[in-house]
Protein backbone atom coordinates (compact mmCIF):
# COMPACT_ATOMS: atom_id res chain seq x y z
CA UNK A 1 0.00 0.00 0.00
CA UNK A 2 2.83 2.18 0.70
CA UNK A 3 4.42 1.90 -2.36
CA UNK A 4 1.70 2.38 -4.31
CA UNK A 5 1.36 5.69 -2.71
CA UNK A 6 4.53 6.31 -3.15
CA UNK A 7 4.62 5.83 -7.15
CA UNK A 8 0.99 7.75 -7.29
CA UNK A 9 2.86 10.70 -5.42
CA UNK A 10 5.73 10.60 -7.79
CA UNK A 11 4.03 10.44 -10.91
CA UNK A 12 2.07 13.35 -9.92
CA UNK A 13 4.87 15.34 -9.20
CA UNK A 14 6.59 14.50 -12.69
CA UNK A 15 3.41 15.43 -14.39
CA UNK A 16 3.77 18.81 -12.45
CA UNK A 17 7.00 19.62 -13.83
CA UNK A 18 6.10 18.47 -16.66
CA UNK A 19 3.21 20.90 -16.83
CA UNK A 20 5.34 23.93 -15.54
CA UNK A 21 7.48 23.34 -18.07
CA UNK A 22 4.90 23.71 -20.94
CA UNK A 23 3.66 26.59 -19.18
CA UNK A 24 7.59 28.22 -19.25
CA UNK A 25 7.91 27.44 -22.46
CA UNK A 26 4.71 29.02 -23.44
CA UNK A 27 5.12 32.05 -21.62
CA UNK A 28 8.86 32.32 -21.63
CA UNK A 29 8.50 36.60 -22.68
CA UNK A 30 7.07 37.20 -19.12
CA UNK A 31 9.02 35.52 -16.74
CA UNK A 32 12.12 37.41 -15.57
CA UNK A 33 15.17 36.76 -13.14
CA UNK A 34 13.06 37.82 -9.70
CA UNK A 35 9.73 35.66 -11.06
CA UNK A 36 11.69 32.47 -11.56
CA UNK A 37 13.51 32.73 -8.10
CA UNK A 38 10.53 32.95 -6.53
CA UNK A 39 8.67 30.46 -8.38
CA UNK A 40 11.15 28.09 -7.11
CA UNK A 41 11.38 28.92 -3.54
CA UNK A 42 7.43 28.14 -3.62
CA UNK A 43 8.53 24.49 -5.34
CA UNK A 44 10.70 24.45 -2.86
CA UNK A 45 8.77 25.13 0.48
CA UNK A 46 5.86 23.39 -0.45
CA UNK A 47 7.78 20.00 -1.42
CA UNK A 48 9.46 20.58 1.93
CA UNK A 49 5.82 20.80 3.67
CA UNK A 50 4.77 17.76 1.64
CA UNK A 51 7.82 15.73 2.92
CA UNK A 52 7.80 17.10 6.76
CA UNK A 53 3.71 15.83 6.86
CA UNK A 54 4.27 12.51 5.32
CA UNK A 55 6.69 11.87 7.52
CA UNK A 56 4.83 12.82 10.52
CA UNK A 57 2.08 10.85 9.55
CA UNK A 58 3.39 7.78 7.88
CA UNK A 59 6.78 7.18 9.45
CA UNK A 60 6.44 8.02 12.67
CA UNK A 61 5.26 4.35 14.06
C-alpha cells in the first residue's frame, strides 16, 4: 500500500514539472530573473511541507 502511494505521489509530481514546463515554455517573454527565483522557492517550500507531513504521519510508528 505504501508503495503504491509512493509511485501515485511521484508520478504526480513529474506530471507537475512536466506541466510547468509547458507553461515556461509558453510564456517564456514574461518571466524574468526575480519571477523564476521565486517560483522556485514556492517548489521548494511546499515540497518541503509535503515531505515534513508525510513523515509525521506515515513514518512516525
Amino acid at each position: 500500500m505504501k508503495l503504491h502511494r509512493a509511485a501515485t505521489l511521484v508520478a504526480m509530481m513529474v506530471m507537475s514539472v512536466a506541466l510547468l514546463g509547458l507553461m515556461m515554455i509558453t510564456a517564456i517573454g514574461s518571466f524574468d530573473g526575480h519571477s523564476l527565483i521565486a517560483l522556485i522557492v514556492v517548489v521548494v517550500a511546499a515540497a518541503a511541507g509535503g515531505i515534513g507531513f508525510s513523515w509525521k504521519r506515515y513514518y512516525r510508528r
